[in-house]
Protein backbone atom coordinates (compact mmCIF):
# COMPACT_ATOMS: atom_id res chain seq x y z
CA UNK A 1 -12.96 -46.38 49.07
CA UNK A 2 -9.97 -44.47 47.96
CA UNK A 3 -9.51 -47.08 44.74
CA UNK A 4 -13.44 -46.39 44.12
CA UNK A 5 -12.86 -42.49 44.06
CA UNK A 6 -10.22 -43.25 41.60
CA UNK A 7 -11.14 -44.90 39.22
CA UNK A 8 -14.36 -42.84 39.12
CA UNK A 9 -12.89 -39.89 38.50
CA UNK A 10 -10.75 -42.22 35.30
CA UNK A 11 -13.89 -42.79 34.76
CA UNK A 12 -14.92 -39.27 34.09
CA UNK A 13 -11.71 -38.07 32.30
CA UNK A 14 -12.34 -41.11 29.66
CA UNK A 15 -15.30 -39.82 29.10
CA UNK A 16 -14.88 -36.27 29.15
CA UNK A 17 -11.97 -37.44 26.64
CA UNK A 18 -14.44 -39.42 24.21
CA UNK A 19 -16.55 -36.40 24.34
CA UNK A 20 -14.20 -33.92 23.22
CA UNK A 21 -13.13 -35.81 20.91
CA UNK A 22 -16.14 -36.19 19.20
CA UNK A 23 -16.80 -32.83 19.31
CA UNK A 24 -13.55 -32.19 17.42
CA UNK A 25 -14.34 -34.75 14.73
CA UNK A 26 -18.11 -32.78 14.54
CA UNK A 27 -16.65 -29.52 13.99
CA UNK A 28 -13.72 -30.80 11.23
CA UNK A 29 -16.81 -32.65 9.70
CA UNK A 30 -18.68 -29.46 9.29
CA UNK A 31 -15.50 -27.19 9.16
CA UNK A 32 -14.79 -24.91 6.27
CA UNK A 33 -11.31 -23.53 6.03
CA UNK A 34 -9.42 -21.13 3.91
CA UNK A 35 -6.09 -22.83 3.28
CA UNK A 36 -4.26 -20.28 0.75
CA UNK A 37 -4.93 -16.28 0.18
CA UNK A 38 -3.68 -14.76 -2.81
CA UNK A 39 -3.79 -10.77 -2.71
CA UNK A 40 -0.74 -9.21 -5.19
CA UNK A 41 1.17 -6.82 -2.42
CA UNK A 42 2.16 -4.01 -4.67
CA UNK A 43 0.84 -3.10 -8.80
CA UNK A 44 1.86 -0.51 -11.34
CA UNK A 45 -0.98 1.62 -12.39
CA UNK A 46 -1.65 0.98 -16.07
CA UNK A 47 0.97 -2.04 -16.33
CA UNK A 48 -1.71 -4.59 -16.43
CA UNK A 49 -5.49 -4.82 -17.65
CA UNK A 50 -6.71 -7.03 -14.35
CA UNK A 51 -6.01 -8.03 -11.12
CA UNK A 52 -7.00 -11.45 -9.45
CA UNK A 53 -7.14 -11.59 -6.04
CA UNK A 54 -8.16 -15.80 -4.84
CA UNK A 55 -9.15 -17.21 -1.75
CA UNK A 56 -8.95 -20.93 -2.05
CA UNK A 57 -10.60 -23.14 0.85
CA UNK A 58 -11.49 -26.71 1.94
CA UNK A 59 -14.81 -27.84 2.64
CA UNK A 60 -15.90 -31.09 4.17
CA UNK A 61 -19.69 -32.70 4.85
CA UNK A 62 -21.78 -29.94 5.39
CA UNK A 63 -21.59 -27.23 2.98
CA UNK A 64 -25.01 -25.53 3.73
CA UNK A 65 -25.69 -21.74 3.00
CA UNK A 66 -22.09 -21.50 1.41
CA UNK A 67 -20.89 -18.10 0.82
CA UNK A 68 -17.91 -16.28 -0.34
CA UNK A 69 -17.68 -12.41 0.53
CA UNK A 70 -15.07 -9.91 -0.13
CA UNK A 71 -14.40 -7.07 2.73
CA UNK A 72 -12.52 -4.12 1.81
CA UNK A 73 -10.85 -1.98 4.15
CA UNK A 74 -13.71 -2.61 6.49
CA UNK A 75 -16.39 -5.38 7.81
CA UNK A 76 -19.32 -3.67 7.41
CA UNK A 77 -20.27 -4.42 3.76
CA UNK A 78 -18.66 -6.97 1.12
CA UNK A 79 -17.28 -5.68 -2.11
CA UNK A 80 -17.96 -8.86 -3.56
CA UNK A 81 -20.35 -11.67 -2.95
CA UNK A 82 -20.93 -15.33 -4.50
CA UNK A 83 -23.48 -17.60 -2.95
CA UNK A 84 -22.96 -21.26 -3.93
CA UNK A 85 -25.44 -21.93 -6.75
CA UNK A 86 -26.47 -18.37 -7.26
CA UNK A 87 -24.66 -15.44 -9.56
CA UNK A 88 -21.75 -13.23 -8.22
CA UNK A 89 -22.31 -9.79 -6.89
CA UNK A 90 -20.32 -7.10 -7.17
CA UNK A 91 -20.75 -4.35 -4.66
CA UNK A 92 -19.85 -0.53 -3.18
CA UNK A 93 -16.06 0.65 -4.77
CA UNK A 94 -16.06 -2.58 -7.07
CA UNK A 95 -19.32 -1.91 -8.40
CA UNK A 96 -19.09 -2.86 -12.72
CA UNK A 97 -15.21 -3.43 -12.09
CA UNK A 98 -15.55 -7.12 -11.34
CA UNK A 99 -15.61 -9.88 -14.31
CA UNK A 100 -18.11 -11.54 -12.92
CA UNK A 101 -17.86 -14.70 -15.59
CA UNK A 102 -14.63 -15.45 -14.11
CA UNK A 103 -13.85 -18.36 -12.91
CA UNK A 104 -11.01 -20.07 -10.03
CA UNK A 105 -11.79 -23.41 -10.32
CA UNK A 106 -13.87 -25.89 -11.94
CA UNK A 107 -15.52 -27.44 -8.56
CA UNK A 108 -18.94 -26.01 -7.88
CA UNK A 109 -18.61 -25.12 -4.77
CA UNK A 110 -15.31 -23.07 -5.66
CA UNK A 111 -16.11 -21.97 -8.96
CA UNK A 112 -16.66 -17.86 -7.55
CA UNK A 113 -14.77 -17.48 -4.66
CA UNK A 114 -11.75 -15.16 -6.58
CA UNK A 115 -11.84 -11.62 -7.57
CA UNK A 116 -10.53 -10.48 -10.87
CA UNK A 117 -10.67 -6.98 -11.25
CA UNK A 118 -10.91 -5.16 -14.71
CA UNK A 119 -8.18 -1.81 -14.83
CA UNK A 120 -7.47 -1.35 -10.96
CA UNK A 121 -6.75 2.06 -10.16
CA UNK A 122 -5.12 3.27 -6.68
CA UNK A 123 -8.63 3.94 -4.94
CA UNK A 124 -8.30 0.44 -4.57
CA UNK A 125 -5.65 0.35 -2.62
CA UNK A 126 -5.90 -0.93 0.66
CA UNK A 127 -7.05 -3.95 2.66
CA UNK A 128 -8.64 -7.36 1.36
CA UNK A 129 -10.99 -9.56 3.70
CA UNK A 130 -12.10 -13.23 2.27
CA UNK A 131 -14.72 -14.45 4.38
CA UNK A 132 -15.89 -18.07 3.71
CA UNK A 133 -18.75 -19.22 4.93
CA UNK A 134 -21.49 -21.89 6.22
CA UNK A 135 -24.20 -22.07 8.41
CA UNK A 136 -22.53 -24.09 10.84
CA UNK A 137 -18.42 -22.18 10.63
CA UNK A 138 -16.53 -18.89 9.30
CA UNK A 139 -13.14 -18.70 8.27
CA UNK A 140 -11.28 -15.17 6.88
CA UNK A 141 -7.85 -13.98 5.69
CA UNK A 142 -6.42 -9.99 5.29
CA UNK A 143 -4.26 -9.13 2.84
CA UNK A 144 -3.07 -5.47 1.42
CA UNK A 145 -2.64 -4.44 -1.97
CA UNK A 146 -1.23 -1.64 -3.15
CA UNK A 147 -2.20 0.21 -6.64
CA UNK A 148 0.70 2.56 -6.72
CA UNK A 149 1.71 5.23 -9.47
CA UNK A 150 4.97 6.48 -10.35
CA UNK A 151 6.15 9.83 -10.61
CA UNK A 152 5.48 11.87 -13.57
CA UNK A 153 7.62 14.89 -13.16
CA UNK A 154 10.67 14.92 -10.80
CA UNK A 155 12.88 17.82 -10.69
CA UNK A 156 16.06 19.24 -8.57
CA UNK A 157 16.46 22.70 -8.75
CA UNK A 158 18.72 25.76 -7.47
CA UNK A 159 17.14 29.13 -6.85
CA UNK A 160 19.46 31.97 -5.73
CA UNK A 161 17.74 34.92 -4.58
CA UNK A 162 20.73 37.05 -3.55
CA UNK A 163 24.82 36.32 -3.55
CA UNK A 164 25.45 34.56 -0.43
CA UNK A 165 22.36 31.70 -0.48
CA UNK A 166 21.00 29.22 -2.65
CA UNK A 167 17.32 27.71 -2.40
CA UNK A 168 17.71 23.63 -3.05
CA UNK A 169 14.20 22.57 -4.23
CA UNK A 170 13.15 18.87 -4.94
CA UNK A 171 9.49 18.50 -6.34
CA UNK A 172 7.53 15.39 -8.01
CA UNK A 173 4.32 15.14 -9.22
CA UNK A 174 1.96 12.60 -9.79
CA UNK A 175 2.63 10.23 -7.44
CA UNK A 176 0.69 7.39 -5.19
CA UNK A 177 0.77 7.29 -2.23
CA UNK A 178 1.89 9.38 -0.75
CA UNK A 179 5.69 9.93 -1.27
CA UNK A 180 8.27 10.95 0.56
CA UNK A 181 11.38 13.70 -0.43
CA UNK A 182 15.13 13.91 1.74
CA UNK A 183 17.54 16.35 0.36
CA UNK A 184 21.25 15.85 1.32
CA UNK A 185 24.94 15.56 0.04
CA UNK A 186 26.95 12.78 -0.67
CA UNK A 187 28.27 13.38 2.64
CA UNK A 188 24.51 13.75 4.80
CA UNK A 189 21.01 14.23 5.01
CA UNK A 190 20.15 18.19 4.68
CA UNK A 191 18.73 19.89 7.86
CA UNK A 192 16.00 22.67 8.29
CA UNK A 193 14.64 20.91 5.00
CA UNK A 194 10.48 22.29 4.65
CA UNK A 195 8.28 19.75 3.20
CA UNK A 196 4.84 20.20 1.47
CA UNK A 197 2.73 17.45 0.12
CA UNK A 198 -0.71 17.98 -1.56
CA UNK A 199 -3.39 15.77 -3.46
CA UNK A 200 -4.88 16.61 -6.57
CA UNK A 201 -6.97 13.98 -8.35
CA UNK A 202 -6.24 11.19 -6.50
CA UNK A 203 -1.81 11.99 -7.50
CA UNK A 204 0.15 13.65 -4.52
CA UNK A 205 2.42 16.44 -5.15
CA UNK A 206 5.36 16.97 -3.28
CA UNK A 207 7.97 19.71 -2.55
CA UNK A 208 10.98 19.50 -0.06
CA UNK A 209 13.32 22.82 -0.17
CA UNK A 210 16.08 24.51 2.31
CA UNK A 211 17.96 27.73 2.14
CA UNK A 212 21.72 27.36 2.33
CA UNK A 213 24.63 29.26 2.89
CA UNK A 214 27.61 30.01 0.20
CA UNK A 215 29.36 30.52 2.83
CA UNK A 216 29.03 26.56 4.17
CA UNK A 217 29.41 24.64 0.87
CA UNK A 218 32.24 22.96 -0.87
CA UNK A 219 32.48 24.29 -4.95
CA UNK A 220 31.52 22.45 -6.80
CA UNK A 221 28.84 21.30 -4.40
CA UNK A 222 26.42 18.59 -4.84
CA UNK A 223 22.57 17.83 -3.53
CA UNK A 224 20.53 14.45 -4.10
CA UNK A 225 17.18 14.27 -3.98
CA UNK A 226 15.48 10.92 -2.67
CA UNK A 227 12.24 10.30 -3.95
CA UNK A 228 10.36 7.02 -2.04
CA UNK A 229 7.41 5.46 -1.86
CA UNK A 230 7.52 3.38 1.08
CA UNK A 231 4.59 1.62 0.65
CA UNK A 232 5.35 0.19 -2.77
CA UNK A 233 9.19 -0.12 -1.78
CA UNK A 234 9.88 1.96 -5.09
CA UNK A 235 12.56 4.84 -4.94
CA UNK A 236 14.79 7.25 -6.87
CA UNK A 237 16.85 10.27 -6.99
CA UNK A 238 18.28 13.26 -8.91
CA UNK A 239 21.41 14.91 -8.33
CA UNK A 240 22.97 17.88 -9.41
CA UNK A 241 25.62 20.08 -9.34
CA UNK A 242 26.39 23.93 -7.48
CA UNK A 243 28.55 26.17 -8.05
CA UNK A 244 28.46 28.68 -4.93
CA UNK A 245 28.42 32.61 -6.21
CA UNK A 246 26.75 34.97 -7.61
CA UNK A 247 25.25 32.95 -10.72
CA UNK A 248 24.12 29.33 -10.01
CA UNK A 249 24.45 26.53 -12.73
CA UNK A 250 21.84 23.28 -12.86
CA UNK A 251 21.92 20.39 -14.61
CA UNK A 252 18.84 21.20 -17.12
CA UNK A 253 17.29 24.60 -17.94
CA UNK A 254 14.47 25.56 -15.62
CA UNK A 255 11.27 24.85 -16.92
CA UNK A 256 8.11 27.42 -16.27
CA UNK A 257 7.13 25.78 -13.69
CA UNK A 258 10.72 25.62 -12.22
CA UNK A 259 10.62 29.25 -12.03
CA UNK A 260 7.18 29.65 -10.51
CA UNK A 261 7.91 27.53 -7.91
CA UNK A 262 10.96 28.87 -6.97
CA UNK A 263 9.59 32.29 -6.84
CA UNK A 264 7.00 30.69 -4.35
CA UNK A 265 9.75 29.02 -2.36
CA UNK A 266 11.66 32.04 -2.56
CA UNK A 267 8.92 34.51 -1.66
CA UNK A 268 7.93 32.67 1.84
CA UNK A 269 11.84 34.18 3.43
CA UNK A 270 13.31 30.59 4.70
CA UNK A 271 16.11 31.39 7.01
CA UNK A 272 19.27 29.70 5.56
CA UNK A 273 20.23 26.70 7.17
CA UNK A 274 23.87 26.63 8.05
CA UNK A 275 25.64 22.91 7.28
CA UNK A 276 29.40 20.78 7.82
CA UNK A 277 30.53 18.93 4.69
C-alpha cells in the first residue's frame, strides 16, 4: 500500500514536471525579449545634431501584433510607436522631432524599433521606456537621459557696503538643470550662505551670497565658488581674491549686472556671518 502511494505521487511530480516544462518551452517559443537598451546618460545641448536612443530585442515563433512603443517619463501614452509592417509614429513632446526614415537594423521585424531624435533640447530630459510587444508577451527597459546646458555667465563677486563687512556673491546663468552653488575658502565650506535659484526659459539662474566679517578673515583672503550640476556630473569654480578694509579689490571689473545684483543682495540687510580660518 505504502509502495503504491509512492510511486503515485512519483507519478504525479513526473508529470507535473513534463508539464511545466512544456509550458516553459511554450512561453520561450512565443517569448519576445529585449536583450540590450541603449539610452546616452548625459548630452551637451547644441554639441550634436541627433540623438539615437535603441532598443534591440529577440523574437522567436510567434511574432503576431508586433509593436515597438516609446514611454517617456510616464506609461500613459508612447512618444513613439512602430507597428511591424506599418509606418512609425511619432507622438506628444517628440511630435516632428523624430526621423522617422531611420533605420536600426535591416531585419523586418527590427527595422523601427530605435529613436533618433533631430536637435534634442533639455525638455527632453528625463526617463525612456521601450516596450516590445506581441499578442501573446511584453518586455520593457528604463533608461534616463539627460539634455544638460552649461553655464553661460558665472561670476564671483565682492560687495562692501560699509568698512567692517564684505558681501561674497556667486551667480550663474543659463544653466540645466538645475545647479547647485557652495561658497567657501581653501580652508571650508562658508556658513549662513543664502541661496536663490530661478527658471527663465527653460535656463536656471542661480545666486548663493553671505555677509562676512573683516574682522574674521585672513588678508589677503580667498573665496571659491563651486558651480555643479549633479545630474550631468559637470562642475566648476571661480576664485578670487579679498583684501579686508575699507576698499575691496576683485579679480575682474564689475560688470552692470554685477552692480545691480549686489545692490539687491546688499539691500535685503544679511546679518554677517562670523567664520574660523
Amino acid at each position: 500500500m505504502v509502495r503504491q502511494r509512492e510511486a503515485r505521487r512519483a507519478s504525479i511530480t513526473h508529470l507535473c514536471t513534463a508539464l511545466l516544462w512544456l509550458f516553459t518551452c511554450f512561453n520561450e517559443l512565443n517569448a519576445v525579449k529585449i536583450v540590450k537598451i541603449v539610452v546616452p546618460e548625459i548630452i551637451q545641448y547644441g554639441v550634436q545634431d541627433a540623438v539615437i536612443l535603441d532598443c534591440d530585442y529577440i523574437y522567436n515563433n510567434n511574432t503576431s501584433g508586433l509593436v515597438v512603443k516609446w514611454f517617456f517619463r510616464n506609461k500613459t501614452r508612447p512618444v513613439y510607436q512602430w507597428i511591424v509592417s506599418q509606418k512609425p509614429q511619432d507622438m506628444g513632446i517628440l511630435k516632428g522631432r523624430v526621423d522617422l526614415a531611420y533605420r536600426a537594423s535591416s531585419d523586418p521585424l527590427k527595422m523601427h524599433r530605435a529613436l533618433r531624435i533631430v536637435k534634442p533640447d533639455t525638455d527632453i530630459s528625463g526617463d525612456y521606456t521601450c516596450v516590445v510587444s506581441t499578442f501573446m508577451e511584453e518586455d520593457s527597459r528604463t533608461k534616463q537621459m539627460i539634455v544638460f546646458v552649461p553655464e553661460t555667465n558665472f561670476r564671483l563677486i565682492q560687495n562692501k557696503t560699509d568698512d567692517d563687512t564684505v558681501n561674497v556673491i556667486c551667480a550663474a546663468d543659463g544653466a540645466f538643470p538645475a545647479p547647485n552653488l557652495t561658497l567657501a575658502t581653501p580652508e571650508r565650506r562658508l556658513d549662513g550662505v543664502s541661496h536663490e535659484l530661478k527658471l527663465v526659459n527653460g535656463r536656471y539662474s542661480a545666486v548663493a551670497s553671505v555677509t562676512l566679517l573683516d574682522a574674521d578673515l585672513p588678508s589677503p583672503a580667498e573665496f571659491i565658488c563651486t558651480l555643479r550640476i549633479p545630474l550631468a556630473k559637470y562642475a566648476v569654480k571661480k576664485e578670487a581674491i579679498y583684501y579686508p578694509g575699507p576698499i575691496s579689490t576683485t579679480p575682474e571689473m564689475p560688470t552692470v549686472a554685477d552692480m545691480q545684483l549686489a545692490a539687491v543682495i546688499g539691500s535685503k540687510g544679511e546679518k554677517s556671518t562670523r567664520i574660523s580660518i
